[in-house]
C-alpha atoms as a PDB file:
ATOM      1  CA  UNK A   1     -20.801 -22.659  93.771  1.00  0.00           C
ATOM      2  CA  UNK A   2     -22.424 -24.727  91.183  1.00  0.00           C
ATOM      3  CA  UNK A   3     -25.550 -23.756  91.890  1.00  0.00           C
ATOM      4  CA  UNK A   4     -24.914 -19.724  91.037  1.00  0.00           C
ATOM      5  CA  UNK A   5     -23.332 -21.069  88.033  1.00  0.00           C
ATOM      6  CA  UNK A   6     -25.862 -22.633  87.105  1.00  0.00           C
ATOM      7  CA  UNK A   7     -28.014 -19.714  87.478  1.00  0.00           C
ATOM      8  CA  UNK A   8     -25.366 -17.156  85.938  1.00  0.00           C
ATOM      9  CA  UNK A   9     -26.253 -18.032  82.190  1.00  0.00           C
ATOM     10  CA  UNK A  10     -29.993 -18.146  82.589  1.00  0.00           C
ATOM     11  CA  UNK A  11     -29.814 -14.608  84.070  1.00  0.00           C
ATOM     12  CA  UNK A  12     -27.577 -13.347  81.440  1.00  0.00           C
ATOM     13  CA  UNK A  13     -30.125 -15.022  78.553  1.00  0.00           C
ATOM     14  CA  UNK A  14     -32.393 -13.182  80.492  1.00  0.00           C
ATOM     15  CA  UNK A  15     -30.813  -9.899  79.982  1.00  0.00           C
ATOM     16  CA  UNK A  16     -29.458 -10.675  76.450  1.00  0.00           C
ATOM     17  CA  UNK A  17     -33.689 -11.468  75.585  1.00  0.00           C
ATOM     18  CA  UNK A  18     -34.594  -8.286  77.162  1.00  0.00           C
ATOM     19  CA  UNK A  19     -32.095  -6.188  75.459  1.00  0.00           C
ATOM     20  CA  UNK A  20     -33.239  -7.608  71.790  1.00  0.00           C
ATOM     21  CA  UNK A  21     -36.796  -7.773  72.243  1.00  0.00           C
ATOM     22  CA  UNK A  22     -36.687  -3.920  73.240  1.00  0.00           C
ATOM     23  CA  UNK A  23     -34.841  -3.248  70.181  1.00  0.00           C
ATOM     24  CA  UNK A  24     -36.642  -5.166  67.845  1.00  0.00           C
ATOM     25  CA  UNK A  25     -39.392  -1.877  67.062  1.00  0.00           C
ATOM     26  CA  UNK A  26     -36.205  -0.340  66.066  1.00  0.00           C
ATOM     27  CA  UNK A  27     -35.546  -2.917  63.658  1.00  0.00           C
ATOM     28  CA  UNK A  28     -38.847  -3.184  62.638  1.00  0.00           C
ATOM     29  CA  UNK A  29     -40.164   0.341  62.376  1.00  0.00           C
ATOM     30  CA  UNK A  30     -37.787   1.463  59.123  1.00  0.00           C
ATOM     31  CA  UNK A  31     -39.304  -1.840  57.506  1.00  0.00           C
ATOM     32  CA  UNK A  32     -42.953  -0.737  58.140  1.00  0.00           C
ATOM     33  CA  UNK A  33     -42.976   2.649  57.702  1.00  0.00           C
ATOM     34  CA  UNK A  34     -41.609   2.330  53.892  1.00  0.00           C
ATOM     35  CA  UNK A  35     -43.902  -0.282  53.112  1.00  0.00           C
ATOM     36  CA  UNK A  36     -46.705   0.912  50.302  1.00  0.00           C
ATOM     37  CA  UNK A  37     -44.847   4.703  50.125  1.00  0.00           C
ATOM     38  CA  UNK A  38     -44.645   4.614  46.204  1.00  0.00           C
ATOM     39  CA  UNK A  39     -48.563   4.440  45.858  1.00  0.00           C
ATOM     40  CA  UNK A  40     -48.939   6.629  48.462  1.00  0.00           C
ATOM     41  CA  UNK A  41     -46.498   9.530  47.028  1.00  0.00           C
ATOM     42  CA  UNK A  42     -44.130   9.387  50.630  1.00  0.00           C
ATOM     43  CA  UNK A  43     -41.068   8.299  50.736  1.00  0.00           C
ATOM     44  CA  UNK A  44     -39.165   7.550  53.952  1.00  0.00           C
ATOM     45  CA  UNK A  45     -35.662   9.078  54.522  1.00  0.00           C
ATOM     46  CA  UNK A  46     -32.462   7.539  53.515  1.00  0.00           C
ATOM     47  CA  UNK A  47     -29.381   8.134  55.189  1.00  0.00           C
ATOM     48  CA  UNK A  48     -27.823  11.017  53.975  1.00  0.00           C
ATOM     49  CA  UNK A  49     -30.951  12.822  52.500  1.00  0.00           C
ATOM     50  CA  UNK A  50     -32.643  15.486  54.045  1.00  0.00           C
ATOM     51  CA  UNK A  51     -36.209  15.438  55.279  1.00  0.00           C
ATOM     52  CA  UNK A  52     -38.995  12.851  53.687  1.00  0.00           C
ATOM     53  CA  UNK A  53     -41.344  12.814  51.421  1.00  0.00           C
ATOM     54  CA  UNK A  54     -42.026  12.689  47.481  1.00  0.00           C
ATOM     55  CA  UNK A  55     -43.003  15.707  45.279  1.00  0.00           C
ATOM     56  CA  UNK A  56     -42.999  13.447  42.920  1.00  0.00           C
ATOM     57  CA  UNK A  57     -46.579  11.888  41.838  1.00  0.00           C
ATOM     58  CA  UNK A  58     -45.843   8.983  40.289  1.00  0.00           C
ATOM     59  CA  UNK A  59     -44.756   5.558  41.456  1.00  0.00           C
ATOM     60  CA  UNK A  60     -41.234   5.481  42.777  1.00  0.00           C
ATOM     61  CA  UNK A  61     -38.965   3.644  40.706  1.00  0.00           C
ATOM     62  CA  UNK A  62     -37.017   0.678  42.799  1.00  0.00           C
ATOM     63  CA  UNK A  63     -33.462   2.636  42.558  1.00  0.00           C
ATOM     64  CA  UNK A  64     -34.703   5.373  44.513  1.00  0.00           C
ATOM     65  CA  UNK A  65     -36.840   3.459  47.410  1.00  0.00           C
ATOM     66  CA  UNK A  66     -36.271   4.746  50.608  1.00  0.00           C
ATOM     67  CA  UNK A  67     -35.342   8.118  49.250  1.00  0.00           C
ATOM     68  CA  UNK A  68     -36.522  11.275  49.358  1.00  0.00           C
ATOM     69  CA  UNK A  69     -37.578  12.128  45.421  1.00  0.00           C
ATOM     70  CA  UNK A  70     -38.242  15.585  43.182  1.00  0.00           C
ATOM     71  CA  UNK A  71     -39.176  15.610  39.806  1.00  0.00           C
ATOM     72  CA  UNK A  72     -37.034  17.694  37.529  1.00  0.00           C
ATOM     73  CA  UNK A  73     -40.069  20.577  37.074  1.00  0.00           C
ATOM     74  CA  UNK A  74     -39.143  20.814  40.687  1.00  0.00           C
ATOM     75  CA  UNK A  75     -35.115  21.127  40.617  1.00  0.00           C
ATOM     76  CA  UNK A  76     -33.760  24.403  40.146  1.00  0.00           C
ATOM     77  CA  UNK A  77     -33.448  25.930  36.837  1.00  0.00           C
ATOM     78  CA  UNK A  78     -29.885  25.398  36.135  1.00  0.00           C
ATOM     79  CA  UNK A  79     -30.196  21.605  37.424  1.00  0.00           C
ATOM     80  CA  UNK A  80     -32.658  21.206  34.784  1.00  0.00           C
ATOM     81  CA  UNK A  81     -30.411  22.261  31.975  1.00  0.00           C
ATOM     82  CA  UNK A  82     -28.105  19.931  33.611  1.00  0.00           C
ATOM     83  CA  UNK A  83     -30.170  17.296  32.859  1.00  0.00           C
ATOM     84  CA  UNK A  84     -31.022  18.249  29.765  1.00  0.00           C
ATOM     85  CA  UNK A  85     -26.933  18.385  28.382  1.00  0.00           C
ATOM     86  CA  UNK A  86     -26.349  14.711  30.420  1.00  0.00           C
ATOM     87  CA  UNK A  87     -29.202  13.856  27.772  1.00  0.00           C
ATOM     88  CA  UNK A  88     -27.923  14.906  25.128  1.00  0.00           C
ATOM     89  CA  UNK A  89     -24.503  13.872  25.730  1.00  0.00           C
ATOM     90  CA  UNK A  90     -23.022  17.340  26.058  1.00  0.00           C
ATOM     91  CA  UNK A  91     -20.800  19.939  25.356  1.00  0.00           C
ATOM     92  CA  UNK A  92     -20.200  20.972  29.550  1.00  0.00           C
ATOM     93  CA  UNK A  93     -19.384  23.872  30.741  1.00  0.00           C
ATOM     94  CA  UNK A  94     -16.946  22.461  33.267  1.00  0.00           C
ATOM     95  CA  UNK A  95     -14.208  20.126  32.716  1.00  0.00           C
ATOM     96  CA  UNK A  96     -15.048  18.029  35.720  1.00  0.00           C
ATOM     97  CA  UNK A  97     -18.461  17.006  34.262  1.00  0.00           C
ATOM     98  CA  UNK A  98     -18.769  13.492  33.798  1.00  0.00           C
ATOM     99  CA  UNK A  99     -16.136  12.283  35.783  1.00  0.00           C
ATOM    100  CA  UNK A 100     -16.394   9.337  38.043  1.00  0.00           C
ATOM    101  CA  UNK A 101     -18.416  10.401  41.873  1.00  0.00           C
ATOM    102  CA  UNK A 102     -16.609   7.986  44.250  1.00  0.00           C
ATOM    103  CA  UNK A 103     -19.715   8.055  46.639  1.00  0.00           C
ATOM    104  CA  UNK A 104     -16.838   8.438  49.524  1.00  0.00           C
ATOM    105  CA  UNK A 105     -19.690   9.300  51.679  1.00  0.00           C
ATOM    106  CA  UNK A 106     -22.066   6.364  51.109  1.00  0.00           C
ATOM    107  CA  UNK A 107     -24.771   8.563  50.700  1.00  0.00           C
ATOM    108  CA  UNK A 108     -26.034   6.509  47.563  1.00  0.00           C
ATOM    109  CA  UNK A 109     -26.594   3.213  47.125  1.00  0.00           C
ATOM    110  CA  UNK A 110     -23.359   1.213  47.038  1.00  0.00           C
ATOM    111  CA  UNK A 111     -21.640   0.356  43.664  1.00  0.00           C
ATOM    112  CA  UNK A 112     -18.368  -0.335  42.178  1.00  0.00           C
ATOM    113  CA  UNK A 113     -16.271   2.123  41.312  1.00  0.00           C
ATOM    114  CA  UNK A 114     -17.197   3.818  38.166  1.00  0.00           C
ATOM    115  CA  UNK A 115     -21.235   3.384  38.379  1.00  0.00           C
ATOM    116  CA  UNK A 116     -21.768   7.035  39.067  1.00  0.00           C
ATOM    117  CA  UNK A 117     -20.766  10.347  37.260  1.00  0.00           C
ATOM    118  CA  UNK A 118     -20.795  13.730  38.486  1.00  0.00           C
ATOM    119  CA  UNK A 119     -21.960  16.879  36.725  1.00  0.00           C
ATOM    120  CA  UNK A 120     -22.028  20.404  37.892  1.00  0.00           C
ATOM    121  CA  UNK A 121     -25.085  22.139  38.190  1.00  0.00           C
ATOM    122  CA  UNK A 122     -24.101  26.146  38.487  1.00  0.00           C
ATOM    123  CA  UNK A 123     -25.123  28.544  40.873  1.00  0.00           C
ATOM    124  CA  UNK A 124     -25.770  31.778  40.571  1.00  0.00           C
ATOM    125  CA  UNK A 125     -23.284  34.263  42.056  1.00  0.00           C
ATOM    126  CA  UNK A 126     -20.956  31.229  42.635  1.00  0.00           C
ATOM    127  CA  UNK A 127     -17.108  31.773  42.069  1.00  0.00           C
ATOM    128  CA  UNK A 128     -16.710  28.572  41.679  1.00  0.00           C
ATOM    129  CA  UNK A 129     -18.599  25.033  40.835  1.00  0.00           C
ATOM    130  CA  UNK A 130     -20.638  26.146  43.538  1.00  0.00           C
ATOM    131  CA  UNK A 131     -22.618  22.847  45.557  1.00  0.00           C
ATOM    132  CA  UNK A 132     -25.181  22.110  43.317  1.00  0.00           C
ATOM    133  CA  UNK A 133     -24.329  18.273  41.362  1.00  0.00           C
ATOM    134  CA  UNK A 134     -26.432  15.744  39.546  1.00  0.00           C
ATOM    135  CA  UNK A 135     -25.078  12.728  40.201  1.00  0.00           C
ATOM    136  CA  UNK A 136     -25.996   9.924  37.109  1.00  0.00           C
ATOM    137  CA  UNK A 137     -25.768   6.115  37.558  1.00  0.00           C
ATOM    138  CA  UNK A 138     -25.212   3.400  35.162  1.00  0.00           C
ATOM    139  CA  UNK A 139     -28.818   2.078  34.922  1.00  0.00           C
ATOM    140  CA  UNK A 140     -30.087   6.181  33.867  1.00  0.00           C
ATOM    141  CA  UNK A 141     -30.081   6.905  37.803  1.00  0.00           C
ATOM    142  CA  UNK A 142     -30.318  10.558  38.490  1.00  0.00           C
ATOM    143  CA  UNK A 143     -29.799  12.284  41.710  1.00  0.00           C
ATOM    144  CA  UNK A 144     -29.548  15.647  43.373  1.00  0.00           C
ATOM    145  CA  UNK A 145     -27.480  17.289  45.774  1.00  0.00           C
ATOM    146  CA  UNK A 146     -27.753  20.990  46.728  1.00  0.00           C
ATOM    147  CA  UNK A 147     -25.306  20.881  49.607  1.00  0.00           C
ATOM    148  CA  UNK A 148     -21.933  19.357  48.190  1.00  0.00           C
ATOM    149  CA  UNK A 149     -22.905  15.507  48.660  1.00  0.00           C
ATOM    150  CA  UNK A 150     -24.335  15.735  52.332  1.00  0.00           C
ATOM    151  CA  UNK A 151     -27.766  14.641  51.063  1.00  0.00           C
ATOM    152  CA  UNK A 152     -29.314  13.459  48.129  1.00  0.00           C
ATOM    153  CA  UNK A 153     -32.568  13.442  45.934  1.00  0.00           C
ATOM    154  CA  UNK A 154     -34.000  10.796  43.178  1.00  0.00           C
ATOM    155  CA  UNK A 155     -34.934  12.754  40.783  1.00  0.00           C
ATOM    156  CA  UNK A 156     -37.544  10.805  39.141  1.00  0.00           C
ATOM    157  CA  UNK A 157     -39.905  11.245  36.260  1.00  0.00           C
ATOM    158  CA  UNK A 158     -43.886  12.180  37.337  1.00  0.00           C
END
């Protein structure tokens, strides 16, 4: 009886090595496909955004590593006047612009509550706000989200 104990753990180290050194490329691959992507003009996915890639050309700023990234020639019209009244510090169209975005989904980096803003960016045909939001953080973040928060863009300067 001793003797299969004393074989038990080394069997179950055995298993436990096997099961982390097959996950370790898992581990590993996020880490070295992002590495040199903002010199390169890719950008690896973050959770919540959809697709990869930069059609951006410039370098991409550290906020928005690991995102997916537009610059604002290539947002949609209306998102781009959007911009343009967060610069300017208003008047908006919609009463809700400006208040505090929660980030319920953790779809953006995480931050205390208060660090992002919300602003409607209209749609055409819409009834309503529509989907369409630029989403502005503390530290002159911008992001984009065409779907109603399910994924995001850095919207970044070329």
């Amino acid at each position: 009886m001793s003797r299969r104990c004393g074989r038990r753990p080394a069997g179950r180290a055995l298993r436990t090595l096997t099961v982390l050194l097959t996950a370790l490329p898992l581990f590993l691959l996020p880490a070295c496909s992002s590495g040199g992507h903002g010199s390169s003009g890719k950008a690896s996915t973050a959770p919540g955004s959809a697709g990869g890639g930069t059609r951006g050309t410039g370098p991409t700023p550290a906020w928005a590593k690991g995102m997916k990234t537009v610059t604002p020639d290539r947002l949609p019209p209306e998102a781009r006047r959007t911009l343009e009244l967060i610069a300017k510090g208003g008047p908006f169209p919609y009463a809700k612009d400006g208040t505090v975005f929660g980030n319920y989904e953790n779809r953006l980096p995480k931050q205390p509550r208060g660090y992002y803003h919300e602003y409607t960016v209209p749609t055409p045909g819409a009834q309503n706000r529509g989907a369409r939001r630029i989403i502005t953080g503390s530290h002159s973040e911008r992001y984009y989200t065409g779907d109603h928060y399910k994924t995001f863009e850095a919207v970044v300067q070329p």
